[in-house]
N, C-alpha and C. Protein backbone atom coordinates (compact mmCIF):
# COMPACT_ATOMS: atom_id res chain seq x y z
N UNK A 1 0.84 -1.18 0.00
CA UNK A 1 0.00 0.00 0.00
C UNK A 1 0.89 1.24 0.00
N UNK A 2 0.76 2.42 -0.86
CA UNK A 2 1.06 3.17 -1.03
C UNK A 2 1.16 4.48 0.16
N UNK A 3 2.21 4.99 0.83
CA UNK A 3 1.92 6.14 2.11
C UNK A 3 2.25 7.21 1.03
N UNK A 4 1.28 8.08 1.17
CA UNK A 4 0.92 9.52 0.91
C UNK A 4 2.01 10.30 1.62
N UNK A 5 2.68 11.24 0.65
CA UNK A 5 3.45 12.47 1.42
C UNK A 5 2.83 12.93 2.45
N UNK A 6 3.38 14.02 3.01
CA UNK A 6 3.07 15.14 4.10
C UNK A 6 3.90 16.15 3.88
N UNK A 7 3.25 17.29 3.71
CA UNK A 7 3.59 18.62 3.96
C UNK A 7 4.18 18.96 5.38
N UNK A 8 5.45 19.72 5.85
CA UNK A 8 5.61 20.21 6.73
C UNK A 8 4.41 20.77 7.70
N UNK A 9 4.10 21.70 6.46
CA UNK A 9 3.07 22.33 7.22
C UNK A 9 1.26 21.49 8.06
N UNK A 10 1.03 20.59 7.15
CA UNK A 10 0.08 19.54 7.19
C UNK A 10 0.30 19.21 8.81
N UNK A 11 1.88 18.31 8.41
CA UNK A 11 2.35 17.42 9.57
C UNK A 11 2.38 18.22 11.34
N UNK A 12 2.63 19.87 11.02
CA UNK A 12 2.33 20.61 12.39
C UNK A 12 1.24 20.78 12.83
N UNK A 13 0.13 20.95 11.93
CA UNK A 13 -0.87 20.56 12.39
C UNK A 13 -1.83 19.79 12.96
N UNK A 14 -1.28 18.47 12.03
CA UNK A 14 -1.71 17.19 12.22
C UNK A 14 -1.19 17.24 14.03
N UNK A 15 -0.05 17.71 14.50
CA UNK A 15 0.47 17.50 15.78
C UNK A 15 0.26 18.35 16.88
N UNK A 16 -0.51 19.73 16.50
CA UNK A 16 -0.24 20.49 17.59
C UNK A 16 -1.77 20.52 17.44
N UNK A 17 -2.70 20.02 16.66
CA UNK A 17 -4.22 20.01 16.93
C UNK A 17 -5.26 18.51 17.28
N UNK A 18 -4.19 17.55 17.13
CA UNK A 18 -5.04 16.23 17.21
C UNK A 18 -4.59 15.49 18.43
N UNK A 19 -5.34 14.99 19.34
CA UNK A 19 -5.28 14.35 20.41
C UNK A 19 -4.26 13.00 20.83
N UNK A 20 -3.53 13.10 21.60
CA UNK A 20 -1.87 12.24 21.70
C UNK A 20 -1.33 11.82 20.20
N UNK A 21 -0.87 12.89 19.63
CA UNK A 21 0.04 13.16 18.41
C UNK A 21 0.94 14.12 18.52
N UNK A 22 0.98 15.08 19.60
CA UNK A 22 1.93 16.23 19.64
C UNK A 22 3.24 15.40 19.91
N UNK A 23 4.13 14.34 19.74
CA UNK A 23 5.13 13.58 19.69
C UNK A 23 4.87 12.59 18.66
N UNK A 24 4.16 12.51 17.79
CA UNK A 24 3.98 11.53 16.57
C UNK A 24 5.16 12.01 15.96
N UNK A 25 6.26 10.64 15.20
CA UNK A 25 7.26 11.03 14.50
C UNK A 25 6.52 11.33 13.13
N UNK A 26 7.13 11.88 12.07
CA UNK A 26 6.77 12.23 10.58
C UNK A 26 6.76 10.92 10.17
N UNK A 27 7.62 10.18 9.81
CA UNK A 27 6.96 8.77 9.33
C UNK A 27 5.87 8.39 9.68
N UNK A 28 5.40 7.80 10.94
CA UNK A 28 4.06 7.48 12.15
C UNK A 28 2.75 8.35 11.36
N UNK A 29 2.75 9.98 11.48
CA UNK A 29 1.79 10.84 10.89
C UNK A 29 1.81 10.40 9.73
N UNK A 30 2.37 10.23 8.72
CA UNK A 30 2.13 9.91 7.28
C UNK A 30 1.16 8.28 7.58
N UNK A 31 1.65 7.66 7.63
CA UNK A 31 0.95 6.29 8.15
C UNK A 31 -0.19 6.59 8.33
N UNK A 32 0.06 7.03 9.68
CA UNK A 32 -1.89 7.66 10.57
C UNK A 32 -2.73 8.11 9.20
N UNK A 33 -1.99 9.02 8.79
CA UNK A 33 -2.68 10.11 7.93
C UNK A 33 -3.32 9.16 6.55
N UNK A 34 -2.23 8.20 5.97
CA UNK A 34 -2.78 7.55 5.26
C UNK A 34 -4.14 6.64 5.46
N UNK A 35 -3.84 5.96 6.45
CA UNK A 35 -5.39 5.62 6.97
C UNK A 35 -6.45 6.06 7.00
N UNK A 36 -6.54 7.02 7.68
CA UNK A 36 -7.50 7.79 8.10
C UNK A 36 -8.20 8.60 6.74
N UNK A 37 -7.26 8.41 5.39
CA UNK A 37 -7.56 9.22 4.22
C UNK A 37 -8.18 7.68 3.27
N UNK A 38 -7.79 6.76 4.03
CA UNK A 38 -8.81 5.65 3.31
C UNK A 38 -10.08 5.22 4.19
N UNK A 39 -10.47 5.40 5.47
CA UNK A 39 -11.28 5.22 6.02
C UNK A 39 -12.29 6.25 6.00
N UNK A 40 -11.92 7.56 6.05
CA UNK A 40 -12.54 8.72 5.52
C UNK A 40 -13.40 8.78 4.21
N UNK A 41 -14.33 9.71 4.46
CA UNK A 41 -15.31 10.14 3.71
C UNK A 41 -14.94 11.26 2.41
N UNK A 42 -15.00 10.57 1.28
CA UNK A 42 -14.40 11.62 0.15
C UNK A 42 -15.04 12.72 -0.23
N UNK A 43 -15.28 13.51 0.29
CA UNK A 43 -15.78 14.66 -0.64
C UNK A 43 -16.02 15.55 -1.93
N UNK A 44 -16.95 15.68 -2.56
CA UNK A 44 -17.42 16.26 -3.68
C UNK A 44 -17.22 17.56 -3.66
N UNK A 45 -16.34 18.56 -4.59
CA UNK A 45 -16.18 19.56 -4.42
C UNK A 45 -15.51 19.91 -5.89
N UNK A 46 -16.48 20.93 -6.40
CA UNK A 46 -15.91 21.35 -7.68
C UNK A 46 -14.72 22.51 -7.18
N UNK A 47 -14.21 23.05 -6.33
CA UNK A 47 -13.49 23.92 -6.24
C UNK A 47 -12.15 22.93 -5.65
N UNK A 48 -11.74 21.91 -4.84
CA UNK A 48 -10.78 21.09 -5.08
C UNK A 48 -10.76 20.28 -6.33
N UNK A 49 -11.71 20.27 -6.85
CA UNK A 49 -11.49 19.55 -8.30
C UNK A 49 -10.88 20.18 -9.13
N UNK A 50 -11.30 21.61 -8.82
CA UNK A 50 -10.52 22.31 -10.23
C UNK A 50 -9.15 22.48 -9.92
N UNK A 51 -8.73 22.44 -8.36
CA UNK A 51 -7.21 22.51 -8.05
C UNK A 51 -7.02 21.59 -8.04
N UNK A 52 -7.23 20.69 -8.55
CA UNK A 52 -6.72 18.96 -8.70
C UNK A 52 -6.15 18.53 -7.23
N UNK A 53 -7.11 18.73 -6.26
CA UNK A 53 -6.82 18.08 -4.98
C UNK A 53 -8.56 17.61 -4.47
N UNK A 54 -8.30 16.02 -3.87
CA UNK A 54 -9.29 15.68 -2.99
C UNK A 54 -9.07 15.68 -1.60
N UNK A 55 -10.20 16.21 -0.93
CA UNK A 55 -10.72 15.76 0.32
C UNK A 55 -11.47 15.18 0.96
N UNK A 56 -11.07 14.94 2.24
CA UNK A 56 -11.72 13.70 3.19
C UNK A 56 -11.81 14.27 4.41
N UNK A 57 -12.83 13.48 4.86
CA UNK A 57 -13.34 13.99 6.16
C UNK A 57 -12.99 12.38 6.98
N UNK A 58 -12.59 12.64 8.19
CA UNK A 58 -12.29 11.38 8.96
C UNK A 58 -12.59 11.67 10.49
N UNK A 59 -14.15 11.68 11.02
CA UNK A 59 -14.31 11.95 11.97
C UNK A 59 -14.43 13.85 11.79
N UNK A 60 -13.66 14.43 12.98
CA UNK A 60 -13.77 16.25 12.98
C UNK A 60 -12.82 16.72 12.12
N UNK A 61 -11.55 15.73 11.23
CA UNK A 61 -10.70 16.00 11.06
C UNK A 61 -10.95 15.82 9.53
N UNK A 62 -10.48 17.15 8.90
CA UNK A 62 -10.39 17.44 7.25
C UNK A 62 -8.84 16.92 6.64
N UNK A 63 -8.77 16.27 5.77
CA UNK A 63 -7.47 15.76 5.24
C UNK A 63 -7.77 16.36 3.53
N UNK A 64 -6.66 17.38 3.24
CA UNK A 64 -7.21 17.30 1.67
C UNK A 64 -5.50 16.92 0.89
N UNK A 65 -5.77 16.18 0.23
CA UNK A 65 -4.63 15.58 -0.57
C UNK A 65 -4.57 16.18 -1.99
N UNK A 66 -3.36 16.69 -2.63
CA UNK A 66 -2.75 17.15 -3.63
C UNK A 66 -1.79 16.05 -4.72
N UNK A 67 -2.07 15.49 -5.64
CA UNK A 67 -0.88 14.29 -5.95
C UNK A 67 -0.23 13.73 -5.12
N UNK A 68 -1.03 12.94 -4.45
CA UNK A 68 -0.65 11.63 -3.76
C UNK A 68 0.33 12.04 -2.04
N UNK A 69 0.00 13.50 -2.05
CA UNK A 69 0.67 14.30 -0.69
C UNK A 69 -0.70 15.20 -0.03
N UNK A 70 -0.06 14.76 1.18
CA UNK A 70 -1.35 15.65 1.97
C UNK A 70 -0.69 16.66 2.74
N UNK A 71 -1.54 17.97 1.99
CA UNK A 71 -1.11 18.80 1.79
C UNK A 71 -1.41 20.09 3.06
N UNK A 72 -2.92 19.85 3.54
CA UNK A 72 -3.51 20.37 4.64
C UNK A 72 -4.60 19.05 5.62
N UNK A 73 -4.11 19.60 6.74
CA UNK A 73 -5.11 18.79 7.76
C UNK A 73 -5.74 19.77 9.02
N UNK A 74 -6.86 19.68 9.18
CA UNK A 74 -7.73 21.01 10.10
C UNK A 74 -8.50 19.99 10.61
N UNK A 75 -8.30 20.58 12.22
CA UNK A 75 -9.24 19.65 13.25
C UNK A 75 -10.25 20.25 13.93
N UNK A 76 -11.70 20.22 13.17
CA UNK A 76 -12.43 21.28 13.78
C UNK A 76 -14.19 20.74 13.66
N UNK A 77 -14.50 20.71 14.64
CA UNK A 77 -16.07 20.19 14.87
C UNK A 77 -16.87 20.07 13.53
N UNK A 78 -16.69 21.49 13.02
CA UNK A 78 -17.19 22.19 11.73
C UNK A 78 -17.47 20.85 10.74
N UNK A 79 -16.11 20.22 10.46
CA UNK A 79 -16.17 19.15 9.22
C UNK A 79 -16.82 17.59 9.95
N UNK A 80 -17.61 17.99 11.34
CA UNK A 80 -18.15 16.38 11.88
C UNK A 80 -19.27 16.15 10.76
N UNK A 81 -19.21 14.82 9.98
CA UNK A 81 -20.65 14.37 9.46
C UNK A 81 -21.09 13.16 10.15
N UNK A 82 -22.57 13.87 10.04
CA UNK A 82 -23.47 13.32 10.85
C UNK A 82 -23.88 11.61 10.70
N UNK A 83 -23.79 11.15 11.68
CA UNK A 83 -24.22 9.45 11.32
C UNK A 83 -22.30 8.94 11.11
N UNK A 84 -21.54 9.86 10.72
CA UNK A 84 -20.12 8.69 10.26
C UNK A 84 -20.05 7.84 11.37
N UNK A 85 -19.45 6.59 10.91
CA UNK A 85 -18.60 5.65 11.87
C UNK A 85 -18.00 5.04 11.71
N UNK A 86 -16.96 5.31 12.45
CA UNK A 86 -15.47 4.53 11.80
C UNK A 86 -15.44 2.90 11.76
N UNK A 87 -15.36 2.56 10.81
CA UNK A 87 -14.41 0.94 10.41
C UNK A 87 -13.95 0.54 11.29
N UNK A 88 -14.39 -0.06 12.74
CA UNK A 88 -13.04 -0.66 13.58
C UNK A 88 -12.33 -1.73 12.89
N UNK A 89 -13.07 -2.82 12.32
CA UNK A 89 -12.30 -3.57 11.99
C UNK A 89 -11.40 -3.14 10.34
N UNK A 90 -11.85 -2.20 9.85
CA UNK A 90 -11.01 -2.03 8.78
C UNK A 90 -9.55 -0.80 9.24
N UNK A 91 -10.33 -0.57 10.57
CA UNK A 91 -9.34 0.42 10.55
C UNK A 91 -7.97 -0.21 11.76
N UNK A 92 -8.40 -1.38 12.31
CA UNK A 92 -7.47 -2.38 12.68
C UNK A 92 -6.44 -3.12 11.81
N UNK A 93 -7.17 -3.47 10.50
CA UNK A 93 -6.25 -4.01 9.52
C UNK A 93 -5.40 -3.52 9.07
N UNK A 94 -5.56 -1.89 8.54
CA UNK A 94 -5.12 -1.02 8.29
C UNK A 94 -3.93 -0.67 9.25
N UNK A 95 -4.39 -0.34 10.34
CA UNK A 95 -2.95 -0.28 10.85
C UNK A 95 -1.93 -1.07 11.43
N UNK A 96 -2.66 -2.45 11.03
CA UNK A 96 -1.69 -3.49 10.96
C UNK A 96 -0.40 -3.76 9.51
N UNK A 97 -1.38 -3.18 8.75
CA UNK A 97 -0.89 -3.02 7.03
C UNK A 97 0.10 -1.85 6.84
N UNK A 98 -0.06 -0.84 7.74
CA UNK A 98 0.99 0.65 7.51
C UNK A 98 1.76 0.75 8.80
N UNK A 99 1.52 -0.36 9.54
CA UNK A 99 3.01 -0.91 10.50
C UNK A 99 2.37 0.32 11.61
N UNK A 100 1.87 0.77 11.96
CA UNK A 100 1.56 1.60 13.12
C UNK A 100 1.83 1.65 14.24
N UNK A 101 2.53 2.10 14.92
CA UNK A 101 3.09 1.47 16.24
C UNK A 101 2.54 1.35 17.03
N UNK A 102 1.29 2.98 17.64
CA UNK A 102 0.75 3.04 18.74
C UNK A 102 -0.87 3.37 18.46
N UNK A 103 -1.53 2.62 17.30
CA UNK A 103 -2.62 2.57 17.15
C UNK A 103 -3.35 1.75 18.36
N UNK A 104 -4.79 2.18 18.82
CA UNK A 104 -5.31 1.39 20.18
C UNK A 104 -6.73 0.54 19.76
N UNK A 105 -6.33 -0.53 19.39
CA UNK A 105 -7.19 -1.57 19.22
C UNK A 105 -8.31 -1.71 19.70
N UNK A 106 -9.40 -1.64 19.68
CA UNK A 106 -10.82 -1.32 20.38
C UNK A 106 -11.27 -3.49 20.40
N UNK A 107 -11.57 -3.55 21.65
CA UNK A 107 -11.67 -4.92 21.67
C UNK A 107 -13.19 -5.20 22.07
N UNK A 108 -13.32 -6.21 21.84
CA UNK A 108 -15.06 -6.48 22.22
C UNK A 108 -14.99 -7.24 23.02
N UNK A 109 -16.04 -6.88 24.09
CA UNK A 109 -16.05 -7.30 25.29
C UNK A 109 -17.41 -8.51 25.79
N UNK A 110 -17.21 -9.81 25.88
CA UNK A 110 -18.40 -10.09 25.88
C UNK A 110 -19.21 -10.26 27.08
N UNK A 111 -20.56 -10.20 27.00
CA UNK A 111 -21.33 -9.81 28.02
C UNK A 111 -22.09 -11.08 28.29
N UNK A 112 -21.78 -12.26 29.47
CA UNK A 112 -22.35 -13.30 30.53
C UNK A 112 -23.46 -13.13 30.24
């Protein structure tokens, strides 16, 4: 599977706005980031279309990608859509697949 660039600028963001990432190495964020840009919701937008970049929504968090680099990431209530829910199990595989170090496995618990 292919990891998507990161922008400097992307990657400070990605770290100084998203919850236990302010110590994510740049390799790790690219990873994360790649995930989260396949589990994510693609967005329709003739005005990134015409700049030849797509975006995704992944949870509160906006990811918009430029040729195969992600270019901006914004963490803000604003981009929550309503009803999403994340893939646990795809998003387990996934970061078994992009080597993730400190992804947290959501386990099912069964109930007696």
């Amino acid at each position: 599977m292919k990891i998507l660039g990161l922008t400097k600028e992307a990657y400070r963001e990605y770290k100084g706005t998203t919850r236990d990432n302010h110590k994510t190495s740049y390799d790790q964020a690219r990873r994360k980031l790649t995930r989260n840009v396949k589990l994510g919701e693609k967005q329709k937008s003739l005005f990134n279309w015409l700049k030849g970049q797509q975006e995704y929504i992944y949870g509160q968090l906006k990811i918009v990608v430029k040729e195969d680099t992600i270019i901006e990431v914004e963490n803000d209530k604003k981009h929550e859509i309503k009803d999403w829910v994340k893939d646990e199990e795809e998003y387990n595989h996934l970061s078994k697949k992009l080597n993730i170090k400190d992804y947290k496995k959501k386990r099912h618990n069964k109930v007696s």
